[in-house]
Protein backbone atom coordinates (compact mmCIF):
# COMPACT_ATOMS: atom_id res chain seq x y z
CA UNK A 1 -20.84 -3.64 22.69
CA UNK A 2 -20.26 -0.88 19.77
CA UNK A 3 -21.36 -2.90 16.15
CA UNK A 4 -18.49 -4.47 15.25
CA UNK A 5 -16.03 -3.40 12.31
CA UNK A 6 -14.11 -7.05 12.12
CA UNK A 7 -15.42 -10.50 13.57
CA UNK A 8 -14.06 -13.78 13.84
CA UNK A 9 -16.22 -16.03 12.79
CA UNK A 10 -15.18 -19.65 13.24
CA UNK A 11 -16.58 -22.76 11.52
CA UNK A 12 -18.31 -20.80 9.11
CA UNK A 13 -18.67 -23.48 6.81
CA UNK A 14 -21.11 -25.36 8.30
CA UNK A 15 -24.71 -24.99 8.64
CA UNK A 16 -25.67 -22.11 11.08
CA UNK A 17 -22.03 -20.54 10.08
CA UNK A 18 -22.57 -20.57 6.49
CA UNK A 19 -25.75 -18.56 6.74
CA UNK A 20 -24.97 -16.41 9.87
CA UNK A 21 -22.11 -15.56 6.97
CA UNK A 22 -25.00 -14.64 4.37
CA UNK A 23 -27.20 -13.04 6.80
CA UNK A 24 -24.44 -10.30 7.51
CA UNK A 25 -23.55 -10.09 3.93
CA UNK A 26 -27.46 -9.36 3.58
CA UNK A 27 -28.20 -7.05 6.58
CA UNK A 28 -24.46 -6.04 7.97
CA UNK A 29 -22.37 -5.79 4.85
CA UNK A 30 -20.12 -3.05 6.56
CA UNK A 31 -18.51 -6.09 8.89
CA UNK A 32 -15.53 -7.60 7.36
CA UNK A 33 -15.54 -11.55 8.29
CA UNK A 34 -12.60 -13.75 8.83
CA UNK A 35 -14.19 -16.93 8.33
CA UNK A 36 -11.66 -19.98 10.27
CA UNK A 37 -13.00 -23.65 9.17
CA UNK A 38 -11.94 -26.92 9.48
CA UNK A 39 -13.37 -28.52 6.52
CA UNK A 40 -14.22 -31.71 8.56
CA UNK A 41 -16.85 -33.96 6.83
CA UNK A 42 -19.87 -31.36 7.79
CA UNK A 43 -18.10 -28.06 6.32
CA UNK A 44 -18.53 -27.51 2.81
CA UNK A 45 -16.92 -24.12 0.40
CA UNK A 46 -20.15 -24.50 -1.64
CA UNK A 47 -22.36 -23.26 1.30
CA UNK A 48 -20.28 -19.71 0.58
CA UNK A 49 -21.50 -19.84 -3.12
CA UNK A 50 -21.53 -16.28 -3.86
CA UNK A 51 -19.47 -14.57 -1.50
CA UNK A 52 -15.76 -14.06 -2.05
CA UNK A 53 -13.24 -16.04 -0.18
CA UNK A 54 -10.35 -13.77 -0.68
CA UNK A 55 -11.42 -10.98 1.24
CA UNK A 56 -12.13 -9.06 -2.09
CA UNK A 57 -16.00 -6.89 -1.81
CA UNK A 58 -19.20 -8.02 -2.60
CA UNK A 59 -20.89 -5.56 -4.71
CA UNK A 60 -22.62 -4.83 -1.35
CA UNK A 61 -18.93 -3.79 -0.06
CA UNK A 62 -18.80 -7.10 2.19
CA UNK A 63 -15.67 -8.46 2.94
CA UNK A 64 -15.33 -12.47 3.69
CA UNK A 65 -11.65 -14.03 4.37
CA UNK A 66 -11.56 -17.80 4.63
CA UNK A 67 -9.30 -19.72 6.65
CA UNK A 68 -8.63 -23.18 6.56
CA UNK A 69 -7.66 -24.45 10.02
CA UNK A 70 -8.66 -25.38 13.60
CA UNK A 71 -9.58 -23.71 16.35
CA UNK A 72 -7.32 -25.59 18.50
CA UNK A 73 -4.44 -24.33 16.64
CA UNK A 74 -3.27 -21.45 19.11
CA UNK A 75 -0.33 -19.91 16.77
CA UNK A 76 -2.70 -19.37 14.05
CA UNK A 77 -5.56 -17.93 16.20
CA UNK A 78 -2.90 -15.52 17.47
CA UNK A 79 -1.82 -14.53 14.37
CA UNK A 80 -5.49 -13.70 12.72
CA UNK A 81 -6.06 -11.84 16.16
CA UNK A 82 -2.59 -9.93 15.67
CA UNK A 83 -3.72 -9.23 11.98
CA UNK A 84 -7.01 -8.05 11.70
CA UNK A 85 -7.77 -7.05 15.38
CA UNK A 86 -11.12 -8.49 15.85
CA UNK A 87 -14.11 -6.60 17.70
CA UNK A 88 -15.67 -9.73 18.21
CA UNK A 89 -15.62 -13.98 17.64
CA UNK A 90 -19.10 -15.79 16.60
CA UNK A 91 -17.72 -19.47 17.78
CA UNK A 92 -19.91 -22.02 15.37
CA UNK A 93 -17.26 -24.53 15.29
CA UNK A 94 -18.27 -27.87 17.10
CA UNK A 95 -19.31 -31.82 16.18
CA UNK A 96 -23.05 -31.33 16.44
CA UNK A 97 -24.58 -34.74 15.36
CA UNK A 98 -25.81 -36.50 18.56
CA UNK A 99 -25.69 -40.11 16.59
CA UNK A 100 -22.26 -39.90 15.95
CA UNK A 101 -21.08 -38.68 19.60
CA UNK A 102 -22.64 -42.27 20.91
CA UNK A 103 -20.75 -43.93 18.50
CA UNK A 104 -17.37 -41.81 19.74
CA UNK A 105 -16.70 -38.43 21.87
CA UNK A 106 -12.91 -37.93 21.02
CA UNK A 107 -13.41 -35.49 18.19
CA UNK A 108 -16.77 -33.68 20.15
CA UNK A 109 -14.48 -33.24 23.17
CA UNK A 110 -11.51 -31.96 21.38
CA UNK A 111 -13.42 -29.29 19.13
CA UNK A 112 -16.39 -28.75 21.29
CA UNK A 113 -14.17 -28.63 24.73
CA UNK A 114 -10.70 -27.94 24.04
CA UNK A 115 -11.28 -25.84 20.60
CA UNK A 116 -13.87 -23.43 22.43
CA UNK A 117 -11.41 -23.41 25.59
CA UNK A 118 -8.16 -22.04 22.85
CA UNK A 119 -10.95 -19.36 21.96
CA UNK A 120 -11.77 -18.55 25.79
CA UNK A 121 -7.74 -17.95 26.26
CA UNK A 122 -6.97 -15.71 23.38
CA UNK A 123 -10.20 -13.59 23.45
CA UNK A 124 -9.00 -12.58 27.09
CA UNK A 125 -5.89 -11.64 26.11
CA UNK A 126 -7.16 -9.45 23.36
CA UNK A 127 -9.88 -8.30 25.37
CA UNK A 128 -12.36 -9.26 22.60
CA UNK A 129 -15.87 -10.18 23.17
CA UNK A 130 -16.89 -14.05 22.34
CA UNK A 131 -20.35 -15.31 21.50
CA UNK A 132 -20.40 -18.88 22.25
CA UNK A 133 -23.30 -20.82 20.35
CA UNK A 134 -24.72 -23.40 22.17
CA UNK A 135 -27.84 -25.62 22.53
CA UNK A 136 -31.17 -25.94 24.15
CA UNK A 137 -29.59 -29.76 24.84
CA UNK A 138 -27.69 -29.27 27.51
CA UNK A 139 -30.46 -28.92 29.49
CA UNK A 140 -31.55 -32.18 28.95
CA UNK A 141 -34.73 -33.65 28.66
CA UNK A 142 -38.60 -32.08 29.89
CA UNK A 143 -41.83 -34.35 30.46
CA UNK A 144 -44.81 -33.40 28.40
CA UNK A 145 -46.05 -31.66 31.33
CA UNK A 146 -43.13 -29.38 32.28
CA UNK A 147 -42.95 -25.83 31.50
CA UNK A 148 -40.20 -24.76 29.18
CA UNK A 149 -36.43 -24.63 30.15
CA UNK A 150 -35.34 -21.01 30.97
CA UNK A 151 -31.70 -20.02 31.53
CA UNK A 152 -31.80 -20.64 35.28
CA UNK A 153 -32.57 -23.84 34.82
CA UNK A 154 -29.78 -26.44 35.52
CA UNK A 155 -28.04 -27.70 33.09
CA UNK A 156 -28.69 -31.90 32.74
CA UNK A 157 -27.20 -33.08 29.63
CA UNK A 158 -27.75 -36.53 28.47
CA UNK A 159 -25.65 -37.61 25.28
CA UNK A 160 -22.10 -37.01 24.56
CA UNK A 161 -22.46 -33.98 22.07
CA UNK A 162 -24.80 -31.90 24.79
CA UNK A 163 -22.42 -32.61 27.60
CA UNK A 164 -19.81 -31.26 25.80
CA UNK A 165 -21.32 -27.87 24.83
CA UNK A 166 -22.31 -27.73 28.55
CA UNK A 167 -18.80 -28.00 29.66
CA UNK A 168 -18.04 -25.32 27.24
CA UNK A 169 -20.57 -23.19 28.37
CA UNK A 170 -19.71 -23.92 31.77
CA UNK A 171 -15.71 -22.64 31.00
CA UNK A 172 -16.74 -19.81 29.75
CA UNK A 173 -18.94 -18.11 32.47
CA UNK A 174 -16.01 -19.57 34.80
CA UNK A 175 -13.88 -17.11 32.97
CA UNK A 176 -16.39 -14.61 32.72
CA UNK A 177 -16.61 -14.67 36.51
CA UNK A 178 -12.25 -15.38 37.21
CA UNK A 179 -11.30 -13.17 34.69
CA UNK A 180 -13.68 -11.28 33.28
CA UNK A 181 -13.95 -13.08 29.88
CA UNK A 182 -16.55 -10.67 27.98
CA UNK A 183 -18.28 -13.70 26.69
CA UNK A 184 -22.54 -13.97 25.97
CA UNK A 185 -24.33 -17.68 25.20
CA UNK A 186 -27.01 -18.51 23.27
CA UNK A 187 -28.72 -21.93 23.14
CA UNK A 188 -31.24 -22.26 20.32
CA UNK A 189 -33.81 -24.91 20.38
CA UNK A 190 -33.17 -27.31 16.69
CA UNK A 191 -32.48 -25.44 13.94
CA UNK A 192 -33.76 -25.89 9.87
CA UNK A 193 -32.56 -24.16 6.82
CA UNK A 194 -30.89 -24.42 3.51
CA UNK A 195 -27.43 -25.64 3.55
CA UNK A 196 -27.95 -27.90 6.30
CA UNK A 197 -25.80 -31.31 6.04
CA UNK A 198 -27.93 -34.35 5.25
CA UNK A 199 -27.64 -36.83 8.30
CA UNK A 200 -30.09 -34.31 10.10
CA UNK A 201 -33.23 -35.24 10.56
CA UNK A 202 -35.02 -32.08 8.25
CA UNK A 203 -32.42 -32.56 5.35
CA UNK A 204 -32.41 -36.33 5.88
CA UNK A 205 -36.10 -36.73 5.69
CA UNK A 206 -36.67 -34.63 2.84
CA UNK A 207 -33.83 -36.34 0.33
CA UNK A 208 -34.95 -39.25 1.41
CA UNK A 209 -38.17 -38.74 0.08
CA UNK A 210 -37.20 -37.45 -3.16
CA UNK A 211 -34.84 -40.28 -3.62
CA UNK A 212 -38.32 -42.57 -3.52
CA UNK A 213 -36.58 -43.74 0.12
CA UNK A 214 -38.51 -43.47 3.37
CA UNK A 215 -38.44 -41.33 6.30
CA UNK A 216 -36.20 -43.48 9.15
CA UNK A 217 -37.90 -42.44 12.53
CA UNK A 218 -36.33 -43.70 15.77
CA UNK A 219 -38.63 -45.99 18.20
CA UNK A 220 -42.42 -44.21 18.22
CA UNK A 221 -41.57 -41.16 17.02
CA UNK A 222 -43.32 -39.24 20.03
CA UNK A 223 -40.22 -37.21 21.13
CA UNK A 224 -41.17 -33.85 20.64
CA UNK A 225 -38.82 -31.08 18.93
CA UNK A 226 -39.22 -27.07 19.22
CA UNK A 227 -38.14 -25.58 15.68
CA UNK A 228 -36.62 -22.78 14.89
CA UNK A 229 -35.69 -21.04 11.22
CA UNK A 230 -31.96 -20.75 11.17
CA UNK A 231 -32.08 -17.16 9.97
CA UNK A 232 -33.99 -16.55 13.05
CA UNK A 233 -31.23 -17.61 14.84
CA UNK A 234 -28.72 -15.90 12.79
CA UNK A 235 -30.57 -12.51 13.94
CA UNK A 236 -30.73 -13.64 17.13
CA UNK A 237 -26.85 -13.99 17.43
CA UNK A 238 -26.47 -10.94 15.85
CA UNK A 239 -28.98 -9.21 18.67
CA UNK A 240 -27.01 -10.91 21.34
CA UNK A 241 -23.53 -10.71 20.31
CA UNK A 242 -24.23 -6.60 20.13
CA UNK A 243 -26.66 -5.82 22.46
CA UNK A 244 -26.25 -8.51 25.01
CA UNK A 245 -25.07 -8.41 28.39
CA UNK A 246 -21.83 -9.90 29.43
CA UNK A 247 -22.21 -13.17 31.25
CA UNK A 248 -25.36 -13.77 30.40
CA UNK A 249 -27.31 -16.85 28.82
CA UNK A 250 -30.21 -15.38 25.99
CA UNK A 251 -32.47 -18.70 24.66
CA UNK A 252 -33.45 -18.70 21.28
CA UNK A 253 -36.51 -20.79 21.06
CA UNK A 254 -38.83 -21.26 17.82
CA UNK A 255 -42.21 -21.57 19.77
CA UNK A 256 -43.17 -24.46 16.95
CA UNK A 257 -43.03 -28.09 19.09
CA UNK A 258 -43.77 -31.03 16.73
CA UNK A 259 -43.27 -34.94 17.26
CA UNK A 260 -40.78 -36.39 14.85
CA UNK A 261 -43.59 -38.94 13.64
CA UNK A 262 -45.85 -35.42 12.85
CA UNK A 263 -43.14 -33.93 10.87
CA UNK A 264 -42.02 -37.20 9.00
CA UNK A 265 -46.19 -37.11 8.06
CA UNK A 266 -46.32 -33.07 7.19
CA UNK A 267 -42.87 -33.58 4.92
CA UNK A 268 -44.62 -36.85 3.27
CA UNK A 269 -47.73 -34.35 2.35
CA UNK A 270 -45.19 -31.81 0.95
CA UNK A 271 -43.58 -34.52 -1.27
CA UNK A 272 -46.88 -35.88 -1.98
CA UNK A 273 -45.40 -39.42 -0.14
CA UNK A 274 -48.06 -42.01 1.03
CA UNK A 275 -47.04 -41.94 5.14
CA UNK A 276 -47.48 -45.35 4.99
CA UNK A 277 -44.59 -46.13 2.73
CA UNK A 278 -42.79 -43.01 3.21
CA UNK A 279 -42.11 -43.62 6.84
CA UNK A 280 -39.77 -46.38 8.52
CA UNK A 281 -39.86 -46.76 12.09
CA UNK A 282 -35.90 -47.43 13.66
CA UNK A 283 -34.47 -48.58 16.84
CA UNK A 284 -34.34 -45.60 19.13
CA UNK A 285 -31.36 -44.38 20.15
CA UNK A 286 -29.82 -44.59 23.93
CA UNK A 287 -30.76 -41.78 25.91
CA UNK A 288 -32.83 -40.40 23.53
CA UNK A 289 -34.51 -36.76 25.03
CA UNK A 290 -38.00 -37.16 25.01
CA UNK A 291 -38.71 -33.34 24.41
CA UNK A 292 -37.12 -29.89 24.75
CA UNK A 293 -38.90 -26.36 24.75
CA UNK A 294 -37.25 -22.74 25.37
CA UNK A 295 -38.63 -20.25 27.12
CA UNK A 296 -37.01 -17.46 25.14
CA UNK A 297 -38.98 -14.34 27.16
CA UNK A 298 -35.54 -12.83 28.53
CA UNK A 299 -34.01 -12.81 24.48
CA UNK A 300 -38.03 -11.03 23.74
CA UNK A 301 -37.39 -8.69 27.30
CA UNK A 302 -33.01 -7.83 26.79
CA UNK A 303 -32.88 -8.17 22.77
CA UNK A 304 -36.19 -7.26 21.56
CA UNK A 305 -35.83 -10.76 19.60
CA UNK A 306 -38.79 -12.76 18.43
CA UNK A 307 -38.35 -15.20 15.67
CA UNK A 308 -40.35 -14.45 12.90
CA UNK A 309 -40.55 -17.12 10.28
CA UNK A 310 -43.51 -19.35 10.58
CA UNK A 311 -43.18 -23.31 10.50
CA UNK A 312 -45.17 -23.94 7.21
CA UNK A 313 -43.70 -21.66 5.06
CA UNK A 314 -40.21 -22.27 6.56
CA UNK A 315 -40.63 -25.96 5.53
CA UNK A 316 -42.01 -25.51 2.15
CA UNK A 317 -39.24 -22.94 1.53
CA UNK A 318 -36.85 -25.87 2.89
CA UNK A 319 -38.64 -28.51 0.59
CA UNK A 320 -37.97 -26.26 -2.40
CA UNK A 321 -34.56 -25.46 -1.57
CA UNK A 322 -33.67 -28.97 -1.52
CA UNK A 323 -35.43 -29.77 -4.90
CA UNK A 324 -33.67 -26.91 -6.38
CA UNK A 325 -30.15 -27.68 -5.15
CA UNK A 326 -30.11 -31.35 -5.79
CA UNK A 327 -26.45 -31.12 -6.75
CA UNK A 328 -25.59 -29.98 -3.30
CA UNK A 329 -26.65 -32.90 -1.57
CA UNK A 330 -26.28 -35.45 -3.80
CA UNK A 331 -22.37 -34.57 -3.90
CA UNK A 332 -22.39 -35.01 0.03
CA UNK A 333 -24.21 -38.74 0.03
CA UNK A 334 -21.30 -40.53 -1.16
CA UNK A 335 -18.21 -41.29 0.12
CA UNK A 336 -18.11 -40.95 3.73
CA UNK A 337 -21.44 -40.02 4.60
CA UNK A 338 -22.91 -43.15 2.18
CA UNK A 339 -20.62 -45.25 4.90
CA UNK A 340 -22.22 -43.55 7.62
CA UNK A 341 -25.80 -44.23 6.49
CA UNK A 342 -25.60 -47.69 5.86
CA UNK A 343 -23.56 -48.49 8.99
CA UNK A 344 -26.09 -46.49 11.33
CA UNK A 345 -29.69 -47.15 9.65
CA UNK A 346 -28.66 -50.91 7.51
CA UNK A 347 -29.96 -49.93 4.51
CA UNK A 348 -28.08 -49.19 1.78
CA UNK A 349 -27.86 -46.53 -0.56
CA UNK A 350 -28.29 -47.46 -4.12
């Protein structure tokens, strides 16, 4: 597609939307932003720090409108779409934390499902192209010996919050191919960054540790993860939402597989944390995937995307960010999320 002029960009609060948000404000300051959020328990204002809500420039000239509301509310998509005539919709909006789908799918199917679906319907109307973010979990799981999952492979998804994205992604090349839905998906293999919420295992890990708590690791800790540098995903949306083809899958993989149990030990060493007393070993989870890699050759081949930040600097840039911006996340472990900690790990947060 021609680079966008005005984009939708919905849940923009959240993790990967808060710093797609900053990476355009960065690198594509002439695209205004709509940004449409929620505000559930996972989207925070403060990940915006320093970028105008009100639509008014940066000194950069970048424009960023927030929106509170939901995706699912049809009337108010239609009149943003009416309004600012969008070239283009980045959908970030969805429930993302595996843990709590187990514990209840209601909310995951009606933002994740029905949400994306509302998006789906007014994007054909308006003839506007939609990049639907997605994940390299709704593939499912791979053995240690299997080669990495490639776009053609079928989709297998295992816990609540993956199934849900796949039916998503599933709707939308069904409307690519019924009705021509100009629609491109990326799944990304797990993502790290600043401004990521703390029940994750990066974030959770790290403020763990500098809260003198340990490192909760489910069963062995032998499932393996591929990581990826969410500003290397950020570009790769970018790369994919203007130069990809319509109807097509692009995965966004980080190259970087680790065990959980290697990465609780490499963020003890950062944190200068004794393993053996910075590291708790949990009941495992149900279904719990024992490993996921993306083959990410057809993003290198159609995009010319390769991610570019390398795993030990990204984590000792992540380390420092969260020393640095302790009143971030020590604002988001009460309340709700203090609840949520102590009911899913029984310990309690002092």
């Amino acid at each position: 597609m021609a680079l966008p002029r005005t984009l939708l960009i919905t849940g923009g609060a959240g993790f990967i939307g808060s710093n797609f948000v900053h990476f355009l404000s960065h690198f594509h300051p002439e695209v205004q932003v709509v940004n449409l959020d929620k505000l559930t328990y996972a989207g925070n204002l403060k990940n915006l720090e320093g970028i105008p809500l009100d639509g008014s420039p940066t000194p950069a000239g970048f424009r960023h409108t927030f929106v509170h509301g939901d995706i699912q509310d049809r009337r108010l998509l239609a009149e943003l779409f009416v309004r600012y005539r969008f070239d283009g919709v980045v959908n970030f909006a969805a429930e993302s934390h595996v843990d709590r789908s187990l514990q209840g799918a209601d909310e995951f199917i009606r933002t994740n499902v029905l949400g994306a679906h509302e998006l789906m319907r007014v994007c054909l109307e308006h003839r506007c192209r939609l990049l639907q973010v997605s994940t390299d979990e709704v593939y499912g799981q791979l053995m240690p010996d299997e080669p990495p999952f490639t776009e053609e492979s079928p989709l297998r998804p295992r816990n609540p919050y993956a199934a849900t994205k796949a039916a998503a992604d599933l709707m939308a090349l069904s409307y690519f191919e019924s009705f021509g839905l100009d629609v491109v998906i990326t799944r990304s293999s797990n993502n790290y960054g600043p401004r990521q919420f703390p029940e994750k295992f990066l974030p959770l890990a790290i403020t763990n540790l500098l809260e003198g708590r340990a490192i909760p690791v489910y069963g062995t800790g032998e499932n393996v993860r591929e990581w990826l540098h969410v500003e290397d995903n950020c570009r790769g949306i970018w790369m994919a939402l203007t130069r990809g083809r319509s109807g097509e899958v692009y995965n966004l993989g980080g190259r970087d597989e680790v065990q959980n149990i290697e990465m609780a030990r490499r963020l003890c060493e950062l944190l200068g944390v004794d393993p053996e007393q910075g590291i708790r070993f949990v009941r495992d989870r149900p279904g719990h995937d024992l490993r996921y890699a993306l083959d990410s050759s057809k993003a290198k081949r159609e995009l010319g995307w390769e991610p570019q930040w390398e795993l030990s600097r990204g984590l000792e840039e992540l380390v420092r960010w969260y020393r640095e911006n302790e009143e971030w996340w020590q604002e988001i472990r009460s309340g709700e999320y203090r609840k949520y900690y102590e009911r899913h790990y029984g310990e309690k947060i002092d």
